[in-house]
Every structure is written in C-alpha cells, then in structure tokens.
PDB file of N, CA and C in Angstrom:
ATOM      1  N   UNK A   1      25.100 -22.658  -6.680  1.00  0.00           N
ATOM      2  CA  UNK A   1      24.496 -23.724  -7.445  1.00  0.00           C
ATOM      3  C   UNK A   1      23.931 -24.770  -6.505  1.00  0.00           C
ATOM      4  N   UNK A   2      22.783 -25.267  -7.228  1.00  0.00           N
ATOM      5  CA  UNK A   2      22.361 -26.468  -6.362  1.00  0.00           C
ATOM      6  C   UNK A   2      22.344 -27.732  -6.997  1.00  0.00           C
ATOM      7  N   UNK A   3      23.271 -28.767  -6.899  1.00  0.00           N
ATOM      8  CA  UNK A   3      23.155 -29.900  -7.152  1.00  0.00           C
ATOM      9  C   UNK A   3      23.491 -29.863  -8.396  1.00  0.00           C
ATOM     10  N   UNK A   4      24.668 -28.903  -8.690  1.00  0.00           N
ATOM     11  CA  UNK A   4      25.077 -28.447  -9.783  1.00  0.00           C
ATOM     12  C   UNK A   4      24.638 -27.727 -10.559  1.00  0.00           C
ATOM     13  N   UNK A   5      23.228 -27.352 -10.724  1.00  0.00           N
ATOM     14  CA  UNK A   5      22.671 -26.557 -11.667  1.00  0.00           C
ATOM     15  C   UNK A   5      22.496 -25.131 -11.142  1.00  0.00           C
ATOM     16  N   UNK A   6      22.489 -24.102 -11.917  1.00  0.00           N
ATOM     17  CA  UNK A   6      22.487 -22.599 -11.517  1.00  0.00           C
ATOM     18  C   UNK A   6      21.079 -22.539 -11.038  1.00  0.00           C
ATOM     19  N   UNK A   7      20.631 -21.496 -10.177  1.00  0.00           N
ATOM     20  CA  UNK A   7      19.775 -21.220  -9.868  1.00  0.00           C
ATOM     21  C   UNK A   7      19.050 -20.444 -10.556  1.00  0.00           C
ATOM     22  N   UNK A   8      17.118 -20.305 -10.647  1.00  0.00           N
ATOM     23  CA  UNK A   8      17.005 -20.070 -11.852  1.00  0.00           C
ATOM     24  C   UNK A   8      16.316 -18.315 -11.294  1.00  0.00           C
ATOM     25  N   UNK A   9      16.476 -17.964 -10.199  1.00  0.00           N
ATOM     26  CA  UNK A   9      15.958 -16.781  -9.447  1.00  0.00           C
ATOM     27  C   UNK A   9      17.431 -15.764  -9.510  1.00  0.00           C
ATOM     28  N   UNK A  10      16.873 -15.014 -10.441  1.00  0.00           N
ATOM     29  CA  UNK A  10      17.953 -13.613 -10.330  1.00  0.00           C
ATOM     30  C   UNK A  10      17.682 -12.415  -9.483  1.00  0.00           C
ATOM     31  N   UNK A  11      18.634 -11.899  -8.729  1.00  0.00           N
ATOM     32  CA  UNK A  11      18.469 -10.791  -7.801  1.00  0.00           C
ATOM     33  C   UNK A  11      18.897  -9.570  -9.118  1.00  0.00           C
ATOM     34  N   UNK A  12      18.466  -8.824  -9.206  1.00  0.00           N
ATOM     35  CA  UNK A  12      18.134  -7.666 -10.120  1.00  0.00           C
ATOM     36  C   UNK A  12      18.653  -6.480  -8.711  1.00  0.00           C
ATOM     37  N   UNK A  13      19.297  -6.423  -7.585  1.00  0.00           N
ATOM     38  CA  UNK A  13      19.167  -5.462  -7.061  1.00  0.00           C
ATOM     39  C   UNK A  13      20.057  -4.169  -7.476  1.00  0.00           C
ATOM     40  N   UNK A  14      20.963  -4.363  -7.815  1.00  0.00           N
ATOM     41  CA  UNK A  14      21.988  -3.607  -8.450  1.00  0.00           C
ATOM     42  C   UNK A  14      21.343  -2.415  -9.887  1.00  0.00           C
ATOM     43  N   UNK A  15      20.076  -3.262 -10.505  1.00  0.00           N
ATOM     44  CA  UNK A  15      19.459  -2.515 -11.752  1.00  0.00           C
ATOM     45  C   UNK A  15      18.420  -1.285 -10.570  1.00  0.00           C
ATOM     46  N   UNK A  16      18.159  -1.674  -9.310  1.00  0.00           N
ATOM     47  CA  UNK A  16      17.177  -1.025  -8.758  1.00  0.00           C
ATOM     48  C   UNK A  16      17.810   0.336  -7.964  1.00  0.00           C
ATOM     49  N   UNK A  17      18.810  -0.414  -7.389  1.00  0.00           N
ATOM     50  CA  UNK A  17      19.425   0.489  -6.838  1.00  0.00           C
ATOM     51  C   UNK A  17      20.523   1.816  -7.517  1.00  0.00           C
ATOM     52  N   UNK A  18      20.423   1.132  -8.848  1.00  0.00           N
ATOM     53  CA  UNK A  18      20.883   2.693  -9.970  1.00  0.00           C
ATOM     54  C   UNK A  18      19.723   3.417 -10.499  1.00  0.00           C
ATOM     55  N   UNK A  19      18.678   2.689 -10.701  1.00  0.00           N
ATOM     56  CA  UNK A  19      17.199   3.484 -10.750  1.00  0.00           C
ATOM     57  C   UNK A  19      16.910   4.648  -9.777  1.00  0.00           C
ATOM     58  N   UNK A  20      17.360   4.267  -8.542  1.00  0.00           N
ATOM     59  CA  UNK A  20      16.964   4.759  -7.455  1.00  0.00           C
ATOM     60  C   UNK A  20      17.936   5.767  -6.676  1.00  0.00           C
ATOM     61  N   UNK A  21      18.997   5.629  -7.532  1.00  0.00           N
ATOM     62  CA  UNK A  21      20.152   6.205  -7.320  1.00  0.00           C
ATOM     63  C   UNK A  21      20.654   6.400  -6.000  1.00  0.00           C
ATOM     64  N   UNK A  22      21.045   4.807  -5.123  1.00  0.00           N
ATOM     65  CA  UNK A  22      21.190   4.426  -4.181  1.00  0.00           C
ATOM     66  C   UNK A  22      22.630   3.398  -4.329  1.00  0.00           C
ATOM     67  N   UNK A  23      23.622   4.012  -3.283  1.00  0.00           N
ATOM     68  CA  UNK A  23      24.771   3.606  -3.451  1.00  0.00           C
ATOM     69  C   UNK A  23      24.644   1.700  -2.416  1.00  0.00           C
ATOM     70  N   UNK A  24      25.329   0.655  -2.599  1.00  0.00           N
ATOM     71  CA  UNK A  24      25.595  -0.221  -1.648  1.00  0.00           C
ATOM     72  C   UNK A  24      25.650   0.246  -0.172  1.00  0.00           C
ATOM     73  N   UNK A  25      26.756   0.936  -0.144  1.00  0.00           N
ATOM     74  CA  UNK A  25      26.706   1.318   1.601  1.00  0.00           C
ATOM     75  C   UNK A  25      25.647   2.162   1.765  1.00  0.00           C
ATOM     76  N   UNK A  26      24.937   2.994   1.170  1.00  0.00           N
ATOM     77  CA  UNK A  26      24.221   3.778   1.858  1.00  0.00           C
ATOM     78  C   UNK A  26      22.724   2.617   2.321  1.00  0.00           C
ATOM     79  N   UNK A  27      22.946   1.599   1.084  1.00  0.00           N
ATOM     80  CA  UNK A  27      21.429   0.663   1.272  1.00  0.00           C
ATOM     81  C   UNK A  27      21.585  -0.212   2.186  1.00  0.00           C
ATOM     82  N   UNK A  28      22.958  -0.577   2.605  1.00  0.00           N
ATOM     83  CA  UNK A  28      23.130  -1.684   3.450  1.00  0.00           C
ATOM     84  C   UNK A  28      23.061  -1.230   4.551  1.00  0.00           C
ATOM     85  N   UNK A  29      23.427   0.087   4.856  1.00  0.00           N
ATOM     86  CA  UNK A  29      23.041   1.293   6.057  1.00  0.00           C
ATOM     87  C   UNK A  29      21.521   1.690   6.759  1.00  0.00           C
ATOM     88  N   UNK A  30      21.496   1.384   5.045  1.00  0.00           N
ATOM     89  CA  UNK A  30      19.215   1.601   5.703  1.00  0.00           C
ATOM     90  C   UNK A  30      18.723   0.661   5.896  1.00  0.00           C
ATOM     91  N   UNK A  31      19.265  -0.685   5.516  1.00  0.00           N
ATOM     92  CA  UNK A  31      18.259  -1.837   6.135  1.00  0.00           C
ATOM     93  C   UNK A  31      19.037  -2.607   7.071  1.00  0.00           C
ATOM     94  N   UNK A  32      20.251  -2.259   7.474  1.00  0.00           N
ATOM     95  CA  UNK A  32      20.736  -2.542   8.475  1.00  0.00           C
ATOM     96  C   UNK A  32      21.655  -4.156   8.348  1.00  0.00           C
ATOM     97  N   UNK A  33      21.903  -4.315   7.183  1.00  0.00           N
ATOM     98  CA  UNK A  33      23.151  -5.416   6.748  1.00  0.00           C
ATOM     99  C   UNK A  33      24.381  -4.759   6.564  1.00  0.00           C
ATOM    100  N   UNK A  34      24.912  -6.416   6.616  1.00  0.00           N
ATOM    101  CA  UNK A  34      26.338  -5.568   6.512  1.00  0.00           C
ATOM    102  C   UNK A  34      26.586  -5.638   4.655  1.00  0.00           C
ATOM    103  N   UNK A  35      27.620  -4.748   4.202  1.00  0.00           N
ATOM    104  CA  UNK A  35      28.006  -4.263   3.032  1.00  0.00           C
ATOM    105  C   UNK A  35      28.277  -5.679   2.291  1.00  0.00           C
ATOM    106  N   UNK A  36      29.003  -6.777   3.213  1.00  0.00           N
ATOM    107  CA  UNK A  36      29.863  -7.682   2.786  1.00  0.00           C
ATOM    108  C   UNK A  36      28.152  -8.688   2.584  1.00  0.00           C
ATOM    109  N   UNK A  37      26.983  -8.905   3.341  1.00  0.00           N
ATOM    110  CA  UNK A  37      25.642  -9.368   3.044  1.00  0.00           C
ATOM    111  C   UNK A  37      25.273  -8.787   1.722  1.00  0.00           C
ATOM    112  N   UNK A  38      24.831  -7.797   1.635  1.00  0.00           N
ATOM    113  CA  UNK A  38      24.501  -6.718   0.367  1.00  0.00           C
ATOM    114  C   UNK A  38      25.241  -7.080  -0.943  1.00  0.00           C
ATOM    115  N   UNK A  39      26.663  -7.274  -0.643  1.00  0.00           N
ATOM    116  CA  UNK A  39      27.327  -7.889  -1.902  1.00  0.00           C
ATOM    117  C   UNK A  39      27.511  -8.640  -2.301  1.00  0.00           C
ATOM    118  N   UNK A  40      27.078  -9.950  -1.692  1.00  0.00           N
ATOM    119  CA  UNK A  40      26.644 -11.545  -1.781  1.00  0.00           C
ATOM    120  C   UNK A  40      25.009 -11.116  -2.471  1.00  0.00           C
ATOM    121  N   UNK A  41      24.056 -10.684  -1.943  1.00  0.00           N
ATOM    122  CA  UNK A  41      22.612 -10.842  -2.280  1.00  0.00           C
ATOM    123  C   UNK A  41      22.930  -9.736  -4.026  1.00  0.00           C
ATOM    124  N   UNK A  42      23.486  -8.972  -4.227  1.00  0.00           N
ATOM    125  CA  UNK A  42      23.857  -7.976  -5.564  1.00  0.00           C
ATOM    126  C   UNK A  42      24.180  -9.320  -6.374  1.00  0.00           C
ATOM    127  N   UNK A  43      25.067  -9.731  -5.731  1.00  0.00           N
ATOM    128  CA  UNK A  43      26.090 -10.833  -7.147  1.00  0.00           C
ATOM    129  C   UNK A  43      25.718 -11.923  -7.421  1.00  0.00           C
ATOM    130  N   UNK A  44      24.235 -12.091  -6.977  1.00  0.00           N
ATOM    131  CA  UNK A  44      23.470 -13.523  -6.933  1.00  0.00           C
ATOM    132  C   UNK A  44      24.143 -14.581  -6.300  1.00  0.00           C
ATOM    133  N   UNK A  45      24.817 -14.736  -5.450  1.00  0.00           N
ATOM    134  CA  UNK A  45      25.665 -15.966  -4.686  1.00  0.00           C
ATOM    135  C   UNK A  45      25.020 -16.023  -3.546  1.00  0.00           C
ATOM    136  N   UNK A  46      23.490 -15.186  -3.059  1.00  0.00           N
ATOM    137  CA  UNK A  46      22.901 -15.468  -1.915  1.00  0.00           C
ATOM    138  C   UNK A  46      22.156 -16.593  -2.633  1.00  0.00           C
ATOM    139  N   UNK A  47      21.950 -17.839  -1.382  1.00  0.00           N
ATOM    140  CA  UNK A  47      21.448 -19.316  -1.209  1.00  0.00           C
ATOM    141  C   UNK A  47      19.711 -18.715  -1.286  1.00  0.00           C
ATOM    142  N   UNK A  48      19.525 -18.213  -0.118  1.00  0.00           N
ATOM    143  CA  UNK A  48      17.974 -17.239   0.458  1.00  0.00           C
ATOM    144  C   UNK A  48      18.130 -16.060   1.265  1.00  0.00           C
ATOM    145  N   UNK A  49      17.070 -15.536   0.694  1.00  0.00           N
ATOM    146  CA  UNK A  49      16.700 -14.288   1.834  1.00  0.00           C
ATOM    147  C   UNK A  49      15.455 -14.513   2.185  1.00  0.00           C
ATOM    148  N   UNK A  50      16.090 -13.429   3.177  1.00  0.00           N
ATOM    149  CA  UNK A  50      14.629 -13.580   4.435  1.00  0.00           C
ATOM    150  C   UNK A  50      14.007 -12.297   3.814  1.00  0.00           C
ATOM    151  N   UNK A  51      12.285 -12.682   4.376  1.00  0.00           N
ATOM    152  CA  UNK A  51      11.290 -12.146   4.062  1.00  0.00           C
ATOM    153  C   UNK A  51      11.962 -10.464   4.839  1.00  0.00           C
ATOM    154  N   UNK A  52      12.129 -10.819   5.915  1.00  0.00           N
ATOM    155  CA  UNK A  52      12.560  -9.304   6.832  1.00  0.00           C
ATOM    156  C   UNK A  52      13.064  -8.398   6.293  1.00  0.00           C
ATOM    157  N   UNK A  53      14.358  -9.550   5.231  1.00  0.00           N
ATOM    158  CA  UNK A  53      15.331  -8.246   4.405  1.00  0.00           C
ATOM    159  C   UNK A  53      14.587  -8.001   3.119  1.00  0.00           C
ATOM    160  N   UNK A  54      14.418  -8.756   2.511  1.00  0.00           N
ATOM    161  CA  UNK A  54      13.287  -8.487   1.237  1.00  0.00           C
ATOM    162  C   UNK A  54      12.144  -7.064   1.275  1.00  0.00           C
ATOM    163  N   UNK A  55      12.115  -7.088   2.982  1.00  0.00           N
ATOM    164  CA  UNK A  55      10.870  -6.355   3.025  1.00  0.00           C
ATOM    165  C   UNK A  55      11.237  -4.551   3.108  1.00  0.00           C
ATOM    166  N   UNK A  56      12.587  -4.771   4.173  1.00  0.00           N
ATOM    167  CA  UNK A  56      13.661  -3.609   4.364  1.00  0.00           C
ATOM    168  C   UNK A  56      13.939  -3.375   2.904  1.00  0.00           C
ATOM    169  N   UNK A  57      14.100  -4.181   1.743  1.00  0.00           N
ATOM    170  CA  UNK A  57      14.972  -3.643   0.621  1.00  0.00           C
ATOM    171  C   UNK A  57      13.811  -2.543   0.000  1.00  0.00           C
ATOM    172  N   UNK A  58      12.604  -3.149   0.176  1.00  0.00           N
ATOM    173  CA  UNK A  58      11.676  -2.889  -1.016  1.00  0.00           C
ATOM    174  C   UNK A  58      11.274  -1.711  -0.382  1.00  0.00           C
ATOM    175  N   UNK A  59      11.142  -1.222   1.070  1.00  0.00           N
ATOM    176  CA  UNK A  59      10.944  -0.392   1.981  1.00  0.00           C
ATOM    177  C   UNK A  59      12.135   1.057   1.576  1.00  0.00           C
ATOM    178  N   UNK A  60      13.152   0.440   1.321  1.00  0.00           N
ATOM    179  CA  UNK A  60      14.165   1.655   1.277  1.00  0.00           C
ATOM    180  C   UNK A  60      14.475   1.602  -0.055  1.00  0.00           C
ATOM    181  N   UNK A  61      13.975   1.092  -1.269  1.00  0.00           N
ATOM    182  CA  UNK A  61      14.230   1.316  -2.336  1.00  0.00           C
ATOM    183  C   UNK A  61      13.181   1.709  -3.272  1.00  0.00           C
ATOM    184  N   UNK A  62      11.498   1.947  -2.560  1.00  0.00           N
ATOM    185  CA  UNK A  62      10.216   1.979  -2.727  1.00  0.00           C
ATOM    186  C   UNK A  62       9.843   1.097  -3.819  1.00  0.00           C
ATOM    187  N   UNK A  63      10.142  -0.439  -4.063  1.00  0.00           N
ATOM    188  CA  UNK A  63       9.561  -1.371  -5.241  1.00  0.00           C
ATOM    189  C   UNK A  63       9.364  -2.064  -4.724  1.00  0.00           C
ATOM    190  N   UNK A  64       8.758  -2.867  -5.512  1.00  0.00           N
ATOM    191  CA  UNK A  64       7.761  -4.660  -4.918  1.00  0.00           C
ATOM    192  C   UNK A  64       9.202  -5.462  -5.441  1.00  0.00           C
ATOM    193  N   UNK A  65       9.002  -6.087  -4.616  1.00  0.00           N
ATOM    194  CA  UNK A  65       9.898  -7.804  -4.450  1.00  0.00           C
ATOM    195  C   UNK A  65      10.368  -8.057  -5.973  1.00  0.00           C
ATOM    196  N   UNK A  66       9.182  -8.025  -7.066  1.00  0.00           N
ATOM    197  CA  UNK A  66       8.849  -8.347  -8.653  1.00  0.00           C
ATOM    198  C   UNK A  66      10.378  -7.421  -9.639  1.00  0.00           C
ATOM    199  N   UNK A  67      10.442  -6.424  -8.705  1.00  0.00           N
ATOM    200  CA  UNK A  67      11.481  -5.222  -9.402  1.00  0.00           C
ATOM    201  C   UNK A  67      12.566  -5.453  -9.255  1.00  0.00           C
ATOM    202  N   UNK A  68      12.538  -6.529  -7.991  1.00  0.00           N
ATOM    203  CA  UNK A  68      14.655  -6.648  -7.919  1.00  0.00           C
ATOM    204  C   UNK A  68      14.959  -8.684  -8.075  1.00  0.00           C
ATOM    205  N   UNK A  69      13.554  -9.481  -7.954  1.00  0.00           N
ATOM    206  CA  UNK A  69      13.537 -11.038  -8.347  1.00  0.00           C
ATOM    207  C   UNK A  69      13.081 -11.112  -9.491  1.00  0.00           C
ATOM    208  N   UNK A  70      14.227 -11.887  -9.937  1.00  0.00           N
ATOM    209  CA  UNK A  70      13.317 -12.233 -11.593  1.00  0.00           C
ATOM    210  C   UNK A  70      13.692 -14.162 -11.694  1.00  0.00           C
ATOM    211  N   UNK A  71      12.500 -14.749 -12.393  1.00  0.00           N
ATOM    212  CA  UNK A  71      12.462 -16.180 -12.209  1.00  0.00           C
ATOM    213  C   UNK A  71      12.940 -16.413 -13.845  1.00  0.00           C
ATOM    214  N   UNK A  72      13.931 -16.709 -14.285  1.00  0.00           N
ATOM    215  CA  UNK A  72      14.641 -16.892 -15.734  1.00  0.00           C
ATOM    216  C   UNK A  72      14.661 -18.775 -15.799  1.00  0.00           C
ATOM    217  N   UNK A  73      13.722 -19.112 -16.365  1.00  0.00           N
ATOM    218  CA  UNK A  73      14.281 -20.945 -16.752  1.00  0.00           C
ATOM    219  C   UNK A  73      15.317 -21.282 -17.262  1.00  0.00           C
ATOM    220  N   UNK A  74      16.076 -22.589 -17.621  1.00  0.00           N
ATOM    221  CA  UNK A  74      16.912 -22.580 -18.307  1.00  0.00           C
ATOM    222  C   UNK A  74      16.597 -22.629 -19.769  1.00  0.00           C
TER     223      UNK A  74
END
C-alpha cells in the first residue's frame, strides 16, 4: 500500500502462467529470479518492476506486458 491506499495495478501473472502451463520455479528459472522474487511479484506485494524483468517475463511466457498488468480504479 501506498499512503494507505491499495494499489490500483494488478499483476495477473499467476492467470498467465496457468495459460501457459508454466510452473513458478520453472519461470523464475527462465528469467533468472529468485522463486522467493517471483512470489512477491505473483501475490501483488511487489512495490515495482523493472522493465528487464517485465521484459524476461513476457519473453518466457510469449505475452505483452497488457496480459499479466491490469490497471483496476477504485
């Protein structure tokens, strides 16, 4: 949370990576994070990501950025 309020950017990676039928360790293996990173950025409790990993995810999971961020208002 920031300044108390939830953040309004959802990580969707978890819906992509059962699409894709791609386990946590095997994805955190291909873009080269650790499991314990991967499961912070899954459970939405990541602050930011970097463009680098964004780019590795979409690279080893073949989707645009749009497929695993979703912008929800309150």
């Amino acid at each position: 949370m920031k300044g108390g309020f939830p953040l309004a950017i959802l990580v969707n990676l978890d819906v992509m990576m059962a699409k894709r039928k791609v386990s946590a360790g095997e994805l955190a293996e291909r873009i080269g994070i650790t499991p314990a990173n991967l499961s912070i950025l899954k459970n939405n409790k990541a602050k930011a990501i970097r463009f680098s990993t964004l780019e590795m995810i979409c690279k080893a999971l073949d989707c645009q950025p749009a497929d695993i961020l979703e912008y929800r208002p309150d």
